[in-house]
Protein backbone atom coordinates (compact mmCIF):
# COMPACT_ATOMS: atom_id res chain seq x y z
CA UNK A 1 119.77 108.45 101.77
CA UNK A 2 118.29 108.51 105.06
CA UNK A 3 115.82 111.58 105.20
CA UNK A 4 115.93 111.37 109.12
CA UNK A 5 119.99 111.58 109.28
CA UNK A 6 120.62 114.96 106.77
CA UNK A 7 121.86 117.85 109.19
CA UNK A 8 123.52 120.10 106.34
CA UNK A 9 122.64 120.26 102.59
CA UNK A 10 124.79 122.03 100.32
CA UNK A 11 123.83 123.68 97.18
CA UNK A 12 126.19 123.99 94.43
CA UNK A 13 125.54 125.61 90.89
CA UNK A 14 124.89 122.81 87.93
CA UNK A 15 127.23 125.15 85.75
CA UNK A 16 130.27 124.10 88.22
CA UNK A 17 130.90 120.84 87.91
CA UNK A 18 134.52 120.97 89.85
CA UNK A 19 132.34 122.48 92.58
CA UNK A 20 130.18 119.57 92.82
CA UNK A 21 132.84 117.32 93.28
CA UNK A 22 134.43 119.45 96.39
CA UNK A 23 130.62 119.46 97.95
CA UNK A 24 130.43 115.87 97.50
CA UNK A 25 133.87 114.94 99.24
CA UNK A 26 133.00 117.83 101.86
CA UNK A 27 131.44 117.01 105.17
CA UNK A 28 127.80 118.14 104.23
CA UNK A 29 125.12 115.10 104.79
CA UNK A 30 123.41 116.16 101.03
CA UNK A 31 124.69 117.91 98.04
CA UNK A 32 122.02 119.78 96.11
CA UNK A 33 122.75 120.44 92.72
CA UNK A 34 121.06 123.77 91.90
CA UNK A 35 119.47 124.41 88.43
CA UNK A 36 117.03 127.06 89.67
CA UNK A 37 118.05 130.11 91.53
CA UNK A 38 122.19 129.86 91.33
CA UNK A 39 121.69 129.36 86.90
CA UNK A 40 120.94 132.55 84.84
CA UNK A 41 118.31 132.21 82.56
CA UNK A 42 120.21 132.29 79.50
CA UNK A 43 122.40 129.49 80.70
CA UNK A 44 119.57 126.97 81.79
CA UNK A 45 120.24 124.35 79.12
CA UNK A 46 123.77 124.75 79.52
CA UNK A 47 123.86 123.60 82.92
CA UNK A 48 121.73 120.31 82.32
CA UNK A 49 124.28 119.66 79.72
CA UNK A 50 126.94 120.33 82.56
CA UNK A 51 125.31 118.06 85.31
CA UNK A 52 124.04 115.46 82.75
CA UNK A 53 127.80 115.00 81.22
CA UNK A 54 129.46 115.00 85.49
CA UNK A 55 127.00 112.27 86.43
CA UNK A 56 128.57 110.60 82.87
CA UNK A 57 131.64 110.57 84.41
CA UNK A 58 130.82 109.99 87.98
CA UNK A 59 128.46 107.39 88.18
CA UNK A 60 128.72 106.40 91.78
CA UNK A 61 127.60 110.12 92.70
CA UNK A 62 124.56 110.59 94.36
CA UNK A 63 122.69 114.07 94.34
CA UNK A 64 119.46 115.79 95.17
CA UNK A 65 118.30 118.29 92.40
CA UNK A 66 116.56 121.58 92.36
CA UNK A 67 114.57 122.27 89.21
CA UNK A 68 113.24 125.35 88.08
CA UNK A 69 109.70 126.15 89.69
CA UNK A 70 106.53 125.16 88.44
CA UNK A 71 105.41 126.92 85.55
CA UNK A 72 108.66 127.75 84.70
CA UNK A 73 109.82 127.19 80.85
CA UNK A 74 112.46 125.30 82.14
CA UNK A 75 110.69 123.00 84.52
CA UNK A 76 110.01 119.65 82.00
CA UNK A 77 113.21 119.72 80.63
CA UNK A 78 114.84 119.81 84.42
CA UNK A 79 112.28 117.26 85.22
CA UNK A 80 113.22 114.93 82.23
CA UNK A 81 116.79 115.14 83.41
CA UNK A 82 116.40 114.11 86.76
CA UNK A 83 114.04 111.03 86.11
CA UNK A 84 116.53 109.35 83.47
CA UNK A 85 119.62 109.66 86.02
CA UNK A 86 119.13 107.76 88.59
CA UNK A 87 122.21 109.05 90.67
CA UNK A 88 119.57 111.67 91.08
CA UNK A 89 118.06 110.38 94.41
CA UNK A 90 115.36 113.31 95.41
CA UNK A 91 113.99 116.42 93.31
CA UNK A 92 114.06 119.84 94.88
CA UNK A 93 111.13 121.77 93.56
CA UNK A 94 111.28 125.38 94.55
CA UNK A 95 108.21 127.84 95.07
CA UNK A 96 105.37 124.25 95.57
CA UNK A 97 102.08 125.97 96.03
CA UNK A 98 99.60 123.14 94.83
CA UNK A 99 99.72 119.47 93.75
CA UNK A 100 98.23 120.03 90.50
CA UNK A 101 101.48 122.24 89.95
CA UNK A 102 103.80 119.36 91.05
CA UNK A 103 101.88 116.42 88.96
CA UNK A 104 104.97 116.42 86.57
CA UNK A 105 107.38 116.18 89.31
CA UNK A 106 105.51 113.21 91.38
CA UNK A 107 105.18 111.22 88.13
CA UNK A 108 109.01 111.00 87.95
CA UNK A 109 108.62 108.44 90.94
CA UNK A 110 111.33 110.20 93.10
CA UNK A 111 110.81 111.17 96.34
CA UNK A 112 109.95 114.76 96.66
CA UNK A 113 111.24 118.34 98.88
CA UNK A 114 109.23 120.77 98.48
CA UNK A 115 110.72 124.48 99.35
CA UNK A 116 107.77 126.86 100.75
CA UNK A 117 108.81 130.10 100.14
CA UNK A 118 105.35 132.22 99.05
CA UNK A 119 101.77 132.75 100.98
CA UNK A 120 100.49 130.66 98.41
CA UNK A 121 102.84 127.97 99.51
CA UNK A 122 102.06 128.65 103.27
CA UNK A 123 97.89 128.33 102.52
CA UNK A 124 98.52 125.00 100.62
CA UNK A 125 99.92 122.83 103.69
CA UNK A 126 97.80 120.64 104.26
CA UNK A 127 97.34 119.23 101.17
CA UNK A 128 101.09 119.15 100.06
CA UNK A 129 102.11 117.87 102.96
CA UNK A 130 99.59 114.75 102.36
CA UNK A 131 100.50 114.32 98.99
CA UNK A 132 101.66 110.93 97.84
CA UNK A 133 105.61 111.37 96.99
CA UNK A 134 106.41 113.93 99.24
CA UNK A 135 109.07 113.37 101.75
CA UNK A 136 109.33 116.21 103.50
CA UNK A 137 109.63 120.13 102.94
CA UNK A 138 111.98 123.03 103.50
CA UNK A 139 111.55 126.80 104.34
CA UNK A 140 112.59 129.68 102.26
CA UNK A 141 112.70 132.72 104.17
CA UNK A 142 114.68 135.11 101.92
CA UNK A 143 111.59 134.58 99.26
CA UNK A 144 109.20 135.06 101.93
CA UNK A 145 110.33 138.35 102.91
CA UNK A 146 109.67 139.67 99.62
CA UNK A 147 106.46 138.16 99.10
CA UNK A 148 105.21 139.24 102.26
CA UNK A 149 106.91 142.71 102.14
CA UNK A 150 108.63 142.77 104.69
CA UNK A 151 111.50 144.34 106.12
CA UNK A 152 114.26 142.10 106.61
CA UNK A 153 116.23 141.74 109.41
CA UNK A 154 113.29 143.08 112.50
CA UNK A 155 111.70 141.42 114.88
CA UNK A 156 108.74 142.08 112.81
CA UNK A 157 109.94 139.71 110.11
CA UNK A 158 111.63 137.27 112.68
CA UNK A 159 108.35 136.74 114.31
CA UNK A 160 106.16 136.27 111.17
CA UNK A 161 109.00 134.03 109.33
CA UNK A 162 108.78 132.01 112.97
CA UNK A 163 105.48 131.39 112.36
CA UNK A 164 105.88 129.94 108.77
CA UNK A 165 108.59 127.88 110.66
CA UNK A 166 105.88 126.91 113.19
CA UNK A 167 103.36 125.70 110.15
CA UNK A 168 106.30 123.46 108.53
CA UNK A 169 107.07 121.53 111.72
CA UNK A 170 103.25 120.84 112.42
CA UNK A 171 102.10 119.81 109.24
CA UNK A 172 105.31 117.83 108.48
CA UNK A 173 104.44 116.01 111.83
CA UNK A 174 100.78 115.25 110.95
CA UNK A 175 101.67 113.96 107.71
CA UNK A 176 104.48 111.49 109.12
CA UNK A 177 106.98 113.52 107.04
CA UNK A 178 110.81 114.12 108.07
CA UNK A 179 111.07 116.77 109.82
CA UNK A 180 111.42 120.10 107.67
CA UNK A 181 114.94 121.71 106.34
CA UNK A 182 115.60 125.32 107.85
CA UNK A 183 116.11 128.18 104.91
CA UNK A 184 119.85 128.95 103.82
CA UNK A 185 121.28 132.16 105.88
CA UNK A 186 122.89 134.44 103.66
CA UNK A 187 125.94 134.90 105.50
CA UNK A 188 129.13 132.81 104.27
CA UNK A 189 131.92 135.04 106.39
CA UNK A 190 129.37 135.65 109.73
CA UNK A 191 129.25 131.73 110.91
CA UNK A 192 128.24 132.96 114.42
CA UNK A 193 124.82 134.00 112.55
CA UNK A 194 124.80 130.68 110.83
CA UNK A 195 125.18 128.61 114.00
CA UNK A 196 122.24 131.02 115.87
CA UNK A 197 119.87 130.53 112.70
CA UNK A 198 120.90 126.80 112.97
CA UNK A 199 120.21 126.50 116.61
CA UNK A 200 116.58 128.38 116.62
CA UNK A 201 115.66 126.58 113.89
CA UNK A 202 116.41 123.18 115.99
CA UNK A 203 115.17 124.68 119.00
CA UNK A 204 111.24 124.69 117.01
CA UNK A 205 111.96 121.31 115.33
CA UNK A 206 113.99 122.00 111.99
CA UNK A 207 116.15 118.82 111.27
CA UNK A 208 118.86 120.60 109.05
CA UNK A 209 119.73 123.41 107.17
CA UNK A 210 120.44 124.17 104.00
CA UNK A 211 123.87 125.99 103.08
CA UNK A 212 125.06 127.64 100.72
CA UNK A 213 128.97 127.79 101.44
CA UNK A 214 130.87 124.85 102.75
CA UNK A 215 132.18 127.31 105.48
CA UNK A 216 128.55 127.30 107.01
CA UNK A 217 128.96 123.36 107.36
CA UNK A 218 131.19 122.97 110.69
CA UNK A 219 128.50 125.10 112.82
CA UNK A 220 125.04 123.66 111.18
CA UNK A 221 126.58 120.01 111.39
CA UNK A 222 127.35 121.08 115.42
CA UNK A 223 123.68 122.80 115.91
CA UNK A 224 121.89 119.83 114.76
CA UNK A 225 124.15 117.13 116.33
CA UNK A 226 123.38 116.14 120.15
CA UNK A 227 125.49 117.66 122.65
CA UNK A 228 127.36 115.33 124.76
CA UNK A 229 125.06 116.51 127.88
CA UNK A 230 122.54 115.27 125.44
CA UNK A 231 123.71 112.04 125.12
CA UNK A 232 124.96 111.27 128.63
CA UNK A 233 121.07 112.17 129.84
CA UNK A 234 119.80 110.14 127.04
CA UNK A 235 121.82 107.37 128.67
CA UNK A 236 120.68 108.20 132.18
CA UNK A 237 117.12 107.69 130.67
CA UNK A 238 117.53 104.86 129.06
CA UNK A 239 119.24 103.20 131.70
CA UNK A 240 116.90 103.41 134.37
CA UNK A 241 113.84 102.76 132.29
CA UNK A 242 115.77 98.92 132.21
CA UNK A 243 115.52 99.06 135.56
CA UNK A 244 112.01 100.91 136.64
CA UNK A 245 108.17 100.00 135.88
CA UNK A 246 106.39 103.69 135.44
CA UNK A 247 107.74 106.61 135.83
CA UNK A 248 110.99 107.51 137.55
CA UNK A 249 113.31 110.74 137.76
CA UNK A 250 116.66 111.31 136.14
CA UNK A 251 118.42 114.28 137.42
CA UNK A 252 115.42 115.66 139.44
CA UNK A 253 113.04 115.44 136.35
CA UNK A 254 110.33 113.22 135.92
CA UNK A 255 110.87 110.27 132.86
CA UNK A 256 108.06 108.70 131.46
CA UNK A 257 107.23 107.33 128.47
CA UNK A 258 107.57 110.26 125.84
CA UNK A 259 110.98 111.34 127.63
CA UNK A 260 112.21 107.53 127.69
CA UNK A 261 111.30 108.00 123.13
CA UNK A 262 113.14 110.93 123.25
CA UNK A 263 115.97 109.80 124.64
CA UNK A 264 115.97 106.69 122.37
CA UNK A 265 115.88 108.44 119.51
CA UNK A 266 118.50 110.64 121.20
CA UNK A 267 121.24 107.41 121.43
CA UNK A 268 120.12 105.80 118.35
CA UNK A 269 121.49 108.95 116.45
CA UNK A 270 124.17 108.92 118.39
CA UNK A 271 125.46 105.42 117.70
CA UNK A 272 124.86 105.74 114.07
CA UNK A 273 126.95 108.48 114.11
CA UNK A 274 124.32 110.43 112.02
CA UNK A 275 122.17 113.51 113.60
């Protein structure tokens, strides 16, 4: 799994394995197999029992896990799951405030996404994002709004969500980490407020999104693809930086070296057919 190509990540409960199947043959670019948030407590071992005996019978599946947070009664057992399967490619760990907290996870030598979702979480960037086994990290923004208190929905929240946003994509770049996952919307039915969340979150650097309903896939796969004014500029760029030394202009703007990356990077997710 390329961590640089995933523009929609679908969770699916553990406890419906027919489910799982339908996310894997959909067109999301992950499936994450929830143990944590989408499993009630009474039916925790249940659903490792469910996901343990799908990947029995579908060996050539290949799934990212969420495991109960840190602390939680349920978090070895999750964790002992994931490191003898190997069709489990990456661990999920919800609610990562401290790498002390996510020495049990690292030690099952799979690469690691950590969802920040509490102040806590937020304080503790800098050292997560340097720790050895993570691979990048993902925003939760409904838990956030609780734990900060506040009111969902405002442009009070907006703006102080943004800047947890803001933190993600700077200390995901300083680390050399993928660029960070944008938090699932709760809409399934409203996919016009899926695609703006999806588009924002691009706009300040997100990568992908996560989703929770394979209708939200169509408009996050679109907001995180490049547009085909994207790619015919990126062309444009590329192009003429064959043919010039130094800088040169492409549609009236100035190209130099940083816009002749960009556009690289641009066409090389283009031709790969992966965003």
């Amino acid at each position: 799994m390329n961590p640089h190509a995933l523009r929609s990540l679908l969770f699916v409960p553990a406890t419906r394995p027919d489910r799982i199947a339908k996310a894997l043959a959909s067109s999301a670019d992950a499936v994450i197999v929830d143990l944590e948030d989408a499993v009630a407590d009474s039916d925790k071992a249940n659903a490792r029992d469910t996901l343990e005996a799908f990947l029995a019978d579908n060996p050539q599946a290949s799934l990212v896990v969420r495991v109960n947070a840190p602390g939680s009664p349920h978090h070895e057992s999750d964790l002992a799951l994931c490191a003898r399967q190997t069709a489990v490619t990456h661990l999920f760990v919800p609610k990562a405030e401290s790498r002390q907290a996510l020495a049990k996870a690292a030690a099952c030598d799979k690469p690691l996404w950590l969802q920040i979702e509490t102040a806590q979480g937020l304080l503790a960037l800098p050292s997560l994002a340097g720790m050895a086994g993570v691979e990048r990290l993902s925003f939760g923004a409904l838990d956030m709004v609780t734990e900060l208190g506040l009111t969902p929905e405002t442009p009070g929240a907006r703006q102080m969500l943004d800047q947890g946003r803001y933190q993600l994509v700077v200390h995901s770049r300083a680390a050399s980490l993928a660029a960070p996952l944008e938090s699932p919307h709760p809409a399934i039915d409203d996919t016009d407020a899926v695609a703006r969340t999806a588009v924002h979150a691009k706009e300040m650097g997100f990568a992908g999104m996560l989703c929770i309903h394979p209708q939200q896939l169509p408009v996050v796969n679109q907001a995180f693809s490049p547009s085909e004014a994207d790619v015919d500029w990126a062309r444009q760029v590329v192009d003429g930086a064959s043919r010039e030394a130094g800088a040169f202009s492409v549609a009236g703007q100035m190209v130099d070296a940083p816009v002749i990356s960009r556009a690289r990077g641009i066409l090389a997710k283009h031709e790969a057919g992966v965003y």
